[in-house]
PDB file of N, CA and C in Angstrom:
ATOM      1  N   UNK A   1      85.165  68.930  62.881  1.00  0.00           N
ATOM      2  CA  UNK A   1      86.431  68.939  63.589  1.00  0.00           C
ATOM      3  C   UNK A   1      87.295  70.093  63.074  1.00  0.00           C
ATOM      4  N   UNK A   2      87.581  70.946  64.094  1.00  0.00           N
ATOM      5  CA  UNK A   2      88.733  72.030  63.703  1.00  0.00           C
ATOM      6  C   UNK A   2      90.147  71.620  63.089  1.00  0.00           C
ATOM      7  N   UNK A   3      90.398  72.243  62.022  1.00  0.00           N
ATOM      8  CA  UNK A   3      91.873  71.863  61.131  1.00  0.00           C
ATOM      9  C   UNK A   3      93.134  72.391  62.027  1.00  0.00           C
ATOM     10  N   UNK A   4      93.905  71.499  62.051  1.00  0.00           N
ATOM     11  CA  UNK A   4      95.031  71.874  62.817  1.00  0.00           C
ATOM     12  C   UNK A   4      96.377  72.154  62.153  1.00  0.00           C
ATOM     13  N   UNK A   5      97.215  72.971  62.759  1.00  0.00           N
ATOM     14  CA  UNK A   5      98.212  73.788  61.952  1.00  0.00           C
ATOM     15  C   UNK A   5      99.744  72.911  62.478  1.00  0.00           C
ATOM     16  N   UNK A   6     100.183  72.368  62.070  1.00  0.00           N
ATOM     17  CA  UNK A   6     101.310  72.357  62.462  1.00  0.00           C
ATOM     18  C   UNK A   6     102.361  74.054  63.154  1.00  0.00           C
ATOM     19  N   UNK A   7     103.454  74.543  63.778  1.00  0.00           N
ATOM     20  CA  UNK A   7     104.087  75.539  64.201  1.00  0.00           C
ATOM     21  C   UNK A   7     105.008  75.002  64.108  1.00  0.00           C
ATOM     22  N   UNK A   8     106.259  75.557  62.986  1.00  0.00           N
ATOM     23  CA  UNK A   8     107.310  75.404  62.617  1.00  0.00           C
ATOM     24  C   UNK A   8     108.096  77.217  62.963  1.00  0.00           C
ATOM     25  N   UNK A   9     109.532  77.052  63.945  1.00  0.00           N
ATOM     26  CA  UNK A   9     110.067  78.053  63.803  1.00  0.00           C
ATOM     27  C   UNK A   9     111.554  77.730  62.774  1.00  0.00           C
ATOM     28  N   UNK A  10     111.270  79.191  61.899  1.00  0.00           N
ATOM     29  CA  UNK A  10     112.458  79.316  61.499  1.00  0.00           C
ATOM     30  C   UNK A  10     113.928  79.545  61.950  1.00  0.00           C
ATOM     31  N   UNK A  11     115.245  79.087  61.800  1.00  0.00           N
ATOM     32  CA  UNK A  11     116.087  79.198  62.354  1.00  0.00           C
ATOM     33  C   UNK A  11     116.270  80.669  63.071  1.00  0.00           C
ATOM     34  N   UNK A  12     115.960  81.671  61.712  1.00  0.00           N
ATOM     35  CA  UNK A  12     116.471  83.073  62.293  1.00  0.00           C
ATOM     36  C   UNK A  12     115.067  83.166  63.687  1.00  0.00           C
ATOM     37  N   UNK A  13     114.210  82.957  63.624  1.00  0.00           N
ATOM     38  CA  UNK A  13     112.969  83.267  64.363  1.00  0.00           C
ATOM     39  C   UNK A  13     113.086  82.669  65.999  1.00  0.00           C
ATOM     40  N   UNK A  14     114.539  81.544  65.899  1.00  0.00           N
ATOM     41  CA  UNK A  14     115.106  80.733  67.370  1.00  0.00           C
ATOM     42  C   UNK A  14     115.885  81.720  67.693  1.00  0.00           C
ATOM     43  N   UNK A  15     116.873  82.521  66.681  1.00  0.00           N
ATOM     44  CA  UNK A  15     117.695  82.986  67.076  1.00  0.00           C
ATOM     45  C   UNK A  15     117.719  84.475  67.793  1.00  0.00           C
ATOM     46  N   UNK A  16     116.093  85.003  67.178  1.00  0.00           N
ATOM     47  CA  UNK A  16     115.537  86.237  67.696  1.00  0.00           C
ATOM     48  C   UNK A  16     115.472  86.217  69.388  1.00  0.00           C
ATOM     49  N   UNK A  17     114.346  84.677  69.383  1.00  0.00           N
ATOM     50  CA  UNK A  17     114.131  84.496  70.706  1.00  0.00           C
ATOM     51  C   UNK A  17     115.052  84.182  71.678  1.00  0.00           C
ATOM     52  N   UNK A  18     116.130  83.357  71.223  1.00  0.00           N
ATOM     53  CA  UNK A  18     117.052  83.107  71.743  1.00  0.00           C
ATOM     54  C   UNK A  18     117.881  84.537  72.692  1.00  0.00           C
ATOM     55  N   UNK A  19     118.364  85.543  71.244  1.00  0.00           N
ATOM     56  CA  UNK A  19     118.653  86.682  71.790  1.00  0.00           C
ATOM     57  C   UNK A  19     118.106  87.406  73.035  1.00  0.00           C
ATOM     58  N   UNK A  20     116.417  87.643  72.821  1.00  0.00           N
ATOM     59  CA  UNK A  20     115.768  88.419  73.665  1.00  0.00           C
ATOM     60  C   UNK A  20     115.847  87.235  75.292  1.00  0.00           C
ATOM     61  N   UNK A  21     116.095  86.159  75.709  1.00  0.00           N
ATOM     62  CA  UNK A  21     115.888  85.459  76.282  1.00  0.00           C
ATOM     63  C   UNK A  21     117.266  85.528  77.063  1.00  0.00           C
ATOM     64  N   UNK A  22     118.171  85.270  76.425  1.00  0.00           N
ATOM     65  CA  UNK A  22     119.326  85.794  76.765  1.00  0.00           C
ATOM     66  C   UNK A  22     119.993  87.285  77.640  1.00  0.00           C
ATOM     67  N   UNK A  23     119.269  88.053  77.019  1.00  0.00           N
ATOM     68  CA  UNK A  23     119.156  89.278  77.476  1.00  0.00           C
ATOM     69  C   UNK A  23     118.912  89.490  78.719  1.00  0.00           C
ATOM     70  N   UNK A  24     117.694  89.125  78.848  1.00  0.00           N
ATOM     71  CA  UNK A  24     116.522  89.345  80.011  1.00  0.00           C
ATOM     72  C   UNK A  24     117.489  88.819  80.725  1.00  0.00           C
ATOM     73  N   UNK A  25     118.227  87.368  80.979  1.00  0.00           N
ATOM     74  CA  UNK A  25     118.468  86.195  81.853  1.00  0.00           C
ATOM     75  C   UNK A  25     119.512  86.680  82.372  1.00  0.00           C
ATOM     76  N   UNK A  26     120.328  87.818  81.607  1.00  0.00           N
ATOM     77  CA  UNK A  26     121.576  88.567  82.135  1.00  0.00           C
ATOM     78  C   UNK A  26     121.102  89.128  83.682  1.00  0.00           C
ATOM     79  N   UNK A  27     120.428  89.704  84.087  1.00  0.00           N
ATOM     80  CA  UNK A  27     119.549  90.451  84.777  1.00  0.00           C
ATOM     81  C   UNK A  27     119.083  89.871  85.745  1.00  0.00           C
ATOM     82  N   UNK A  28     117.751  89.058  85.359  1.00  0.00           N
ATOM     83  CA  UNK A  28     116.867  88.183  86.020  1.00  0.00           C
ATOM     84  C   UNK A  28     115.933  86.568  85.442  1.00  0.00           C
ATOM     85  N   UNK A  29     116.970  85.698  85.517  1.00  0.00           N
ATOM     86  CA  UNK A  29     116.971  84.316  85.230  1.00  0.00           C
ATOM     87  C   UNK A  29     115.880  83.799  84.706  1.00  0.00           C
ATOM     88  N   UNK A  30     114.402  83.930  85.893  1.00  0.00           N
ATOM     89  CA  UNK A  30     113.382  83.356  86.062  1.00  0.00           C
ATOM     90  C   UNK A  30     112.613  84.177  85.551  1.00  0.00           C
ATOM     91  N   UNK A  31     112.809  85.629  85.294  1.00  0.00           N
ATOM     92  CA  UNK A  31     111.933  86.374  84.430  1.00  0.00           C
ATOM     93  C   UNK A  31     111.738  85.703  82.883  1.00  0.00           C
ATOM     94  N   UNK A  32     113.031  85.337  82.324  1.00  0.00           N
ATOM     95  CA  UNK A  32     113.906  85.177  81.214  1.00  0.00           C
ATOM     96  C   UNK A  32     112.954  83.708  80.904  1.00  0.00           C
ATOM     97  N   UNK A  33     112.830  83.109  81.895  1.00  0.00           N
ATOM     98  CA  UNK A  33     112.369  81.592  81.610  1.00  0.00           C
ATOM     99  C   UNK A  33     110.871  82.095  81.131  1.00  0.00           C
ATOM    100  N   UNK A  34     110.351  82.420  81.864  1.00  0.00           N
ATOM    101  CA  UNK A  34     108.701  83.172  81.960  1.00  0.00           C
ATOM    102  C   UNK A  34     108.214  83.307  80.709  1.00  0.00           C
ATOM    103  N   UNK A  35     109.193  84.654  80.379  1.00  0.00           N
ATOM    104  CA  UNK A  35     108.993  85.058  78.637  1.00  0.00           C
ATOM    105  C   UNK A  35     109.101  84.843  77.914  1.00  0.00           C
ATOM    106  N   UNK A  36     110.422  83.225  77.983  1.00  0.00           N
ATOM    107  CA  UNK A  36     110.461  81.895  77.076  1.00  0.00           C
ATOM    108  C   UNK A  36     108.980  81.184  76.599  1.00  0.00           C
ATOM    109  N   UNK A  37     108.459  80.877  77.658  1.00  0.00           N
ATOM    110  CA  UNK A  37     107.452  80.254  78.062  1.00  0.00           C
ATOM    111  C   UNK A  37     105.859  80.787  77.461  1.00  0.00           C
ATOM    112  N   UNK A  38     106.380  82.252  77.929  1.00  0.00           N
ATOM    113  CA  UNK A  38     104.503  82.837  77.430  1.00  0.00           C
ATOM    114  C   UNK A  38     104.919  82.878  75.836  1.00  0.00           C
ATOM    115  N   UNK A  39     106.071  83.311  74.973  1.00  0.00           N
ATOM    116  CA  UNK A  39     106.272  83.441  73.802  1.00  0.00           C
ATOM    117  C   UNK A  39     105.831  82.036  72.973  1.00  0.00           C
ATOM    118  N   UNK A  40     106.494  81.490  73.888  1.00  0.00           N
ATOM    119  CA  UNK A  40     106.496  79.882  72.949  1.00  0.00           C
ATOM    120  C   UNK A  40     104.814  79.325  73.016  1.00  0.00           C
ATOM    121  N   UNK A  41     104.380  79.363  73.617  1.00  0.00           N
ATOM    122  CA  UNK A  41     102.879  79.221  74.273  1.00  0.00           C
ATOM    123  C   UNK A  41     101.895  79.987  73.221  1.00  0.00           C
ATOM    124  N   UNK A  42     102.528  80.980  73.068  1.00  0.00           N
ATOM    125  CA  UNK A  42     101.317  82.297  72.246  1.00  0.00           C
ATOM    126  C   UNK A  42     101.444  81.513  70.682  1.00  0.00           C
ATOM    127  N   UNK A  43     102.779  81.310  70.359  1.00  0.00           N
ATOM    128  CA  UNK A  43     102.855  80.504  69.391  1.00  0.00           C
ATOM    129  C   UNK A  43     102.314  79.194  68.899  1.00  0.00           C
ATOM    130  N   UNK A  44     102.334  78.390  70.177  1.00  0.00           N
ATOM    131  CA  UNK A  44     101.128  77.145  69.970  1.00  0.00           C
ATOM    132  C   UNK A  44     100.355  77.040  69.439  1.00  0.00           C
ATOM    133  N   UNK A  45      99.173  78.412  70.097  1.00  0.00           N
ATOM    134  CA  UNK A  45      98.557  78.703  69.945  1.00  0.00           C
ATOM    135  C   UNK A  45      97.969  78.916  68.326  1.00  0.00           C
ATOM    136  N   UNK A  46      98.838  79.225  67.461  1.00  0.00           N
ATOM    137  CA  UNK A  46      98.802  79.144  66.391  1.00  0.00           C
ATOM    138  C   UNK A  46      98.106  77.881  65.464  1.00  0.00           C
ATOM    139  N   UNK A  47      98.073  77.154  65.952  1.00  0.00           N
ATOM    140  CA  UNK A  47      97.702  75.024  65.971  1.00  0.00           C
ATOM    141  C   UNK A  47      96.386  75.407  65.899  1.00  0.00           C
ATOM    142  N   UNK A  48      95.933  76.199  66.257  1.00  0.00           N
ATOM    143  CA  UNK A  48      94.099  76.081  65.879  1.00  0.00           C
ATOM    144  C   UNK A  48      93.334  77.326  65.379  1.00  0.00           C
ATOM    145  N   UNK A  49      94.176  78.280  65.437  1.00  0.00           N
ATOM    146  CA  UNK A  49      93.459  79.625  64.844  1.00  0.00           C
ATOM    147  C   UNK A  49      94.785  80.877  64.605  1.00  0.00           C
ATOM    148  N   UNK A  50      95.125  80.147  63.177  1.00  0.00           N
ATOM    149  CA  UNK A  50      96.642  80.588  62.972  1.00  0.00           C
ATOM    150  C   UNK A  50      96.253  82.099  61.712  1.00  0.00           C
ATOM    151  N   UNK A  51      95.247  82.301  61.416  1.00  0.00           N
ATOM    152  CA  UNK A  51      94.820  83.632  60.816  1.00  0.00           C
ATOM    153  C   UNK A  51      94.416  84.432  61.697  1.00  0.00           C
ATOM    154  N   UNK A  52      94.333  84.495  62.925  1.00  0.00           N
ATOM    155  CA  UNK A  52      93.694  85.520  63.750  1.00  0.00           C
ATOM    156  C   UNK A  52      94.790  86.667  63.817  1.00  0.00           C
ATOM    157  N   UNK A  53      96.098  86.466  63.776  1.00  0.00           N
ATOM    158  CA  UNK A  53      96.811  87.504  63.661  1.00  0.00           C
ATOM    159  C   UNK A  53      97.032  88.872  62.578  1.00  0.00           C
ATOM    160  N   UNK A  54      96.936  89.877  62.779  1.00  0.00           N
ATOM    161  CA  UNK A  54      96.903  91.009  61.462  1.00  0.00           C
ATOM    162  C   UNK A  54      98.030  90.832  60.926  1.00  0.00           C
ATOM    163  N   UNK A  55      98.162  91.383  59.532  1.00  0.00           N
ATOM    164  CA  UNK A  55      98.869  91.379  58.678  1.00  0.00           C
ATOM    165  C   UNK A  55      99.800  92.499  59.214  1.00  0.00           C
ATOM    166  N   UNK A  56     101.151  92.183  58.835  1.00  0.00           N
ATOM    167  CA  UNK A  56     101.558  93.299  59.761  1.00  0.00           C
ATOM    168  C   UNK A  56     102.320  94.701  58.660  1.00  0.00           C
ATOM    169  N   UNK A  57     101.468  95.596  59.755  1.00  0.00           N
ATOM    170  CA  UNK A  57     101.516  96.580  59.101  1.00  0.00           C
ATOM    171  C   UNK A  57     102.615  97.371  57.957  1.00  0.00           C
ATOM    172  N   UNK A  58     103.773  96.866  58.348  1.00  0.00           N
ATOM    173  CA  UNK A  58     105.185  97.745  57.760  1.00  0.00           C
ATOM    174  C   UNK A  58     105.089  97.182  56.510  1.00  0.00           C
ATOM    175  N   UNK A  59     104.521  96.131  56.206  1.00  0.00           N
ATOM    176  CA  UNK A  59     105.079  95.021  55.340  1.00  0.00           C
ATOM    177  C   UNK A  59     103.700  95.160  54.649  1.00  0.00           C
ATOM    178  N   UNK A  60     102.795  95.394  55.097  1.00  0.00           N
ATOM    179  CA  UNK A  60     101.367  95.710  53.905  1.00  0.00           C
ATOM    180  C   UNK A  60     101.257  97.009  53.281  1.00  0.00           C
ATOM    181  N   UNK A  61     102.244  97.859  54.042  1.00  0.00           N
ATOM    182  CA  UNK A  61     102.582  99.027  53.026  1.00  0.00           C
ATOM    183  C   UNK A  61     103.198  99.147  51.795  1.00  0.00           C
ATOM    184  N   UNK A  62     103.936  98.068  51.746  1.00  0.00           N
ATOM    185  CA  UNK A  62     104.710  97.550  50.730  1.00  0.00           C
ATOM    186  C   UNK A  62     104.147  96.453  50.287  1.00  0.00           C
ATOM    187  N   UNK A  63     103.012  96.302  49.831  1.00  0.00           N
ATOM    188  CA  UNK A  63     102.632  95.516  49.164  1.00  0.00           C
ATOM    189  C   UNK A  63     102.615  94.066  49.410  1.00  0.00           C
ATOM    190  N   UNK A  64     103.535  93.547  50.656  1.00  0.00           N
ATOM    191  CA  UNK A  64     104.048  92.361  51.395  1.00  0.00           C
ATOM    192  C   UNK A  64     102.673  91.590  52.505  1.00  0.00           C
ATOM    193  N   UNK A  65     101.707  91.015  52.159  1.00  0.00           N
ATOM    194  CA  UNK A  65     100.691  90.752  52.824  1.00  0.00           C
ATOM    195  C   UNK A  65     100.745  89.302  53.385  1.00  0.00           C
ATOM    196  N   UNK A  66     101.952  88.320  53.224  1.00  0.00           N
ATOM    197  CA  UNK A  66     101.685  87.180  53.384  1.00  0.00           C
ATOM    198  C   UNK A  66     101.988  86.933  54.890  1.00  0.00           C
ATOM    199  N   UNK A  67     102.441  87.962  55.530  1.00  0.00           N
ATOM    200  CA  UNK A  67     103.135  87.898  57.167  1.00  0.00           C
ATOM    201  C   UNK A  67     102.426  88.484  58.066  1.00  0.00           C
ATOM    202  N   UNK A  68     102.065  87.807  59.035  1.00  0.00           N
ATOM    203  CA  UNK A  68     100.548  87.791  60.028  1.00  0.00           C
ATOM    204  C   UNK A  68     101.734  88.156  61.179  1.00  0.00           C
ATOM    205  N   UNK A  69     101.063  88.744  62.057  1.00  0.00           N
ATOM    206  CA  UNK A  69     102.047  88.712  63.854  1.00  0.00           C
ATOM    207  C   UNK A  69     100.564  88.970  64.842  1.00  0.00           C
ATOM    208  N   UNK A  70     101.622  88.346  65.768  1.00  0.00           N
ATOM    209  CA  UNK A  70     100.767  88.109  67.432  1.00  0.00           C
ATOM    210  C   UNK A  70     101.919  89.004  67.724  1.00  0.00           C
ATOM    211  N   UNK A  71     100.979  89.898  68.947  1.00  0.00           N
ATOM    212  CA  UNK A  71     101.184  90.847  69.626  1.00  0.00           C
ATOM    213  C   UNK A  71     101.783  89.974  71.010  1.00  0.00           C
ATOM    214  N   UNK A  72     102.956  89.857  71.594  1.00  0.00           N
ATOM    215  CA  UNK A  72     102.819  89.123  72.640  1.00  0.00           C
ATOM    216  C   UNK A  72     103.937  90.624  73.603  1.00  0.00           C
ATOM    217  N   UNK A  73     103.095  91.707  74.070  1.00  0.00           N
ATOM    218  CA  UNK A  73     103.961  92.783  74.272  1.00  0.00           C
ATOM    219  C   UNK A  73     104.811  92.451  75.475  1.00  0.00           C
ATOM    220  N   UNK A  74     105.889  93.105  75.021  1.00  0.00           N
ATOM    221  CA  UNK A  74     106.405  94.488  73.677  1.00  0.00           C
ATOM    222  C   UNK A  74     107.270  93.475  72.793  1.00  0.00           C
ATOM    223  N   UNK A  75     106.709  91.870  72.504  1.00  0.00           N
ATOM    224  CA  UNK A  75     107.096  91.428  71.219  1.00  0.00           C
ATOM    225  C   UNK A  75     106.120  91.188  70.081  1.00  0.00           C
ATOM    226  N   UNK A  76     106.919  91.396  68.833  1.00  0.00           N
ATOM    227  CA  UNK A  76     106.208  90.818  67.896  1.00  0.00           C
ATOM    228  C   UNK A  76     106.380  89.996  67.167  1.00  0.00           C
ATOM    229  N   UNK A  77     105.804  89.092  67.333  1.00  0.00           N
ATOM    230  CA  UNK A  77     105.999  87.107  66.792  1.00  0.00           C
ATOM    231  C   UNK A  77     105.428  87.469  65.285  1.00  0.00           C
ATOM    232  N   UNK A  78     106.283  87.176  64.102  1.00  0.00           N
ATOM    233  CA  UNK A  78     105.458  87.375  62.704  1.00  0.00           C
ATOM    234  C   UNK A  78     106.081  85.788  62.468  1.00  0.00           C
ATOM    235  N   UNK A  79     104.618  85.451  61.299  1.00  0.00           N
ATOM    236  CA  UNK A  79     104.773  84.278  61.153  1.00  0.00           C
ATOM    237  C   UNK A  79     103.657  84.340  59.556  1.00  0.00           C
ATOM    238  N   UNK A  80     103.909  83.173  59.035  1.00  0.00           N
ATOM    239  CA  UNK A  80     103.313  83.320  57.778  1.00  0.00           C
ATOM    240  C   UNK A  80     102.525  81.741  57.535  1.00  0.00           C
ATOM    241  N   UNK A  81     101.549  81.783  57.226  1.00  0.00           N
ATOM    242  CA  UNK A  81     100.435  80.215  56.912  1.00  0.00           C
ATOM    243  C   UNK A  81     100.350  79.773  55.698  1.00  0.00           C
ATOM    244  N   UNK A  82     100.742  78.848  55.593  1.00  0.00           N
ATOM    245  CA  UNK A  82     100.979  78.191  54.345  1.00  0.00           C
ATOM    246  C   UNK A  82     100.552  76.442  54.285  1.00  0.00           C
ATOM    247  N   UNK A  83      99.498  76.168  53.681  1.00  0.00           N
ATOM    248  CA  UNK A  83      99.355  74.693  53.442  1.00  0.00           C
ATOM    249  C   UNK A  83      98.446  74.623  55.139  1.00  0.00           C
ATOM    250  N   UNK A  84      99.068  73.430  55.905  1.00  0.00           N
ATOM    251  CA  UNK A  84      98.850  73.123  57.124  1.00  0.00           C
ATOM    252  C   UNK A  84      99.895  73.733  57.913  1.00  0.00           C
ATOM    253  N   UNK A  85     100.700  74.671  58.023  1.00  0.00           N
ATOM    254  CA  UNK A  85     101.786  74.816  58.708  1.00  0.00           C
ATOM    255  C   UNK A  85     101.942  76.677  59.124  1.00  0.00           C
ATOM    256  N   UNK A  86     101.849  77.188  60.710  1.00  0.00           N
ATOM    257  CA  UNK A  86     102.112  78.421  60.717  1.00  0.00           C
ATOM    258  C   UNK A  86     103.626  78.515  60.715  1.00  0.00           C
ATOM    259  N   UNK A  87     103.912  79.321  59.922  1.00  0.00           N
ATOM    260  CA  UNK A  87     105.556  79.143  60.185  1.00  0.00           C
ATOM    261  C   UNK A  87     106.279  80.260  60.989  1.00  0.00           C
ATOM    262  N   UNK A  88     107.008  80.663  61.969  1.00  0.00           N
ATOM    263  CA  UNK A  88     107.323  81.351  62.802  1.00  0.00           C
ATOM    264  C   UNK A  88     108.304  81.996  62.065  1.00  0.00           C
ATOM    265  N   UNK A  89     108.842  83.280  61.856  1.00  0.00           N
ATOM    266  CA  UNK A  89     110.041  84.102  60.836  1.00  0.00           C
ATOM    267  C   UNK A  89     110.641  84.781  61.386  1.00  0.00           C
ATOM    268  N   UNK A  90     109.939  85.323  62.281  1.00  0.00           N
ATOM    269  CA  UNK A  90     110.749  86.714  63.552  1.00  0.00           C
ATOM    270  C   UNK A  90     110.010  86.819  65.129  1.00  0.00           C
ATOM    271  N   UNK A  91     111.049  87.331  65.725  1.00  0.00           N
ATOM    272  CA  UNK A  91     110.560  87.536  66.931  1.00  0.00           C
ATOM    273  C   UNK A  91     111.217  88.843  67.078  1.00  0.00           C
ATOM    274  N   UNK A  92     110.591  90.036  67.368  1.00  0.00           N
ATOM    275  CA  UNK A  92     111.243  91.284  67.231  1.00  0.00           C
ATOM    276  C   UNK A  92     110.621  92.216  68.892  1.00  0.00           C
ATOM    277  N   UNK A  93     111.241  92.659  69.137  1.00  0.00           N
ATOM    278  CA  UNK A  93     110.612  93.995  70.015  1.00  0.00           C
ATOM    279  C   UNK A  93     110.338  94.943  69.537  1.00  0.00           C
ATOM    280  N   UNK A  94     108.975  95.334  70.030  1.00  0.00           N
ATOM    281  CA  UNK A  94     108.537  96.485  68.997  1.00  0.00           C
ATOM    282  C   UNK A  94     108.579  97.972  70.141  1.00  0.00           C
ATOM    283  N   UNK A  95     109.333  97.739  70.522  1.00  0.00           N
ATOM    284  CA  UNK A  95     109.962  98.999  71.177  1.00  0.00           C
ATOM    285  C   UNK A  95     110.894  99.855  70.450  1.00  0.00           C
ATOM    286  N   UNK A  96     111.475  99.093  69.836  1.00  0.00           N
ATOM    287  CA  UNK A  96     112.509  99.224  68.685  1.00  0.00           C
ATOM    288  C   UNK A  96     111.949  99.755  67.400  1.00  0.00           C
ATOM    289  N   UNK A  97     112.524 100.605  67.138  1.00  0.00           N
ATOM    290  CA  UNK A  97     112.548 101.136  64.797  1.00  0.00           C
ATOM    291  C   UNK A  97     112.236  99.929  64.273  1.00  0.00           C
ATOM    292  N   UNK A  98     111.706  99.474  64.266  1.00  0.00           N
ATOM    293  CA  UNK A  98     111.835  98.018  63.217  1.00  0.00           C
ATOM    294  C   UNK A  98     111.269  97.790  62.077  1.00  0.00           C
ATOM    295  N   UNK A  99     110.966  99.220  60.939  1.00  0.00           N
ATOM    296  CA  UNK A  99     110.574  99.248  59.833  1.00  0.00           C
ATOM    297  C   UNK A  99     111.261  98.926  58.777  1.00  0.00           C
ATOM    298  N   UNK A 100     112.513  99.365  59.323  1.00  0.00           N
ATOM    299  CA  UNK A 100     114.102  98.723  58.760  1.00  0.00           C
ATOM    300  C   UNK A 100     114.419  97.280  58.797  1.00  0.00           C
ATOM    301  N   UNK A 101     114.507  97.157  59.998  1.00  0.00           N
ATOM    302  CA  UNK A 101     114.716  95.475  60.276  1.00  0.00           C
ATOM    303  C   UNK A 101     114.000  94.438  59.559  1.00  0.00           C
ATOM    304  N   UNK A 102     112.583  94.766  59.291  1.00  0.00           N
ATOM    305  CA  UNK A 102     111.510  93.678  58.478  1.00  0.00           C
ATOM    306  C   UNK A 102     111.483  94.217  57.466  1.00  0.00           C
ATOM    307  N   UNK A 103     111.591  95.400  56.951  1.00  0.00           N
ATOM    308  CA  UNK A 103     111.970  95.329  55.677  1.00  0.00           C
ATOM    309  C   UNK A 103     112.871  94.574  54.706  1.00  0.00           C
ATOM    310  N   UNK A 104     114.201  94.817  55.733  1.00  0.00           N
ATOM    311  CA  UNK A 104     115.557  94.186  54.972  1.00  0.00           C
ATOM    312  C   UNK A 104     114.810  92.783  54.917  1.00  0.00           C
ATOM    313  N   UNK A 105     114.241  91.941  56.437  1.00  0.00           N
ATOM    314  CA  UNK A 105     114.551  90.967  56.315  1.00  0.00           C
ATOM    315  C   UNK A 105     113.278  90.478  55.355  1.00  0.00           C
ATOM    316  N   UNK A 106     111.948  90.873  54.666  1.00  0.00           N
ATOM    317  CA  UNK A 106     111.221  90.289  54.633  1.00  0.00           C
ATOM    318  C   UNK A 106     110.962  91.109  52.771  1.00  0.00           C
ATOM    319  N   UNK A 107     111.877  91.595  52.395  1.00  0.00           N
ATOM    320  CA  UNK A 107     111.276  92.860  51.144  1.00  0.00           C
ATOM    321  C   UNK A 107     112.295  91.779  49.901  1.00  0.00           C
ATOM    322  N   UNK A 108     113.326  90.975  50.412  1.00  0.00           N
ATOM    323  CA  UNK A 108     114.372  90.374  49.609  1.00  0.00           C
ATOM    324  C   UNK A 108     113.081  88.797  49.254  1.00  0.00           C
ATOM    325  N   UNK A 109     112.385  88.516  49.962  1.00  0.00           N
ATOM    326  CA  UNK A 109     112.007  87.221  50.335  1.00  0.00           C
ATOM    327  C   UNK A 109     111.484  87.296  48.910  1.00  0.00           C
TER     328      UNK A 109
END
């Protein structure tokens, strides 16, 4: 029987999605719901094969290897596995500089 992961998001990691969801919905409502939907979904996904994601790159340059991301483009869901539990940390667009952004947020941790 395959081991199953619990998917826990972190507050800041609601508030990412929240943002980008928000955004979109300014615009076009039902797009906004969509990308709620496939994000949160890709994340599920995590419940049965929560290492398949790469280590993500900015953060293994620095020596920082414990933070995995799913590509769900042009976002990037980073999340980290621990025990039984993937834990969700950021939701970022990687359209964006964001070598800065996960640094600050992930170099203090």
């Amino acid at each position: 029987m395959k081991q199953s992961y619990e998917v826990i998001w972190a507050e800041t990691a609601e508030k990412d999605l929240q943002g980008i969801v928000s955004y979109i919905a300014q615009d076009n409502p039902s797009q906004a719901r969509k990308i709620l939907q496939k994000i949160k979904k890709s994340a599920s996904t995590l419940t049965h094969s929560p290492l398949r994601g790469r280590v993500v790159p900015e953060l293994k340059e620095q020596g920082i290897i414990q933070y995995r991301e799913l590509i769900i483009a042009p976002w990037r869901l980073i999340y980290r596995v621990s025990a039984q539990v993937a834990f969700v940390v950021s939701v970022l667009d990687s359209r964006r500089n964001i070598e800065d952004l996960l640094l600050s947020r992930f170099l203090m941790r």
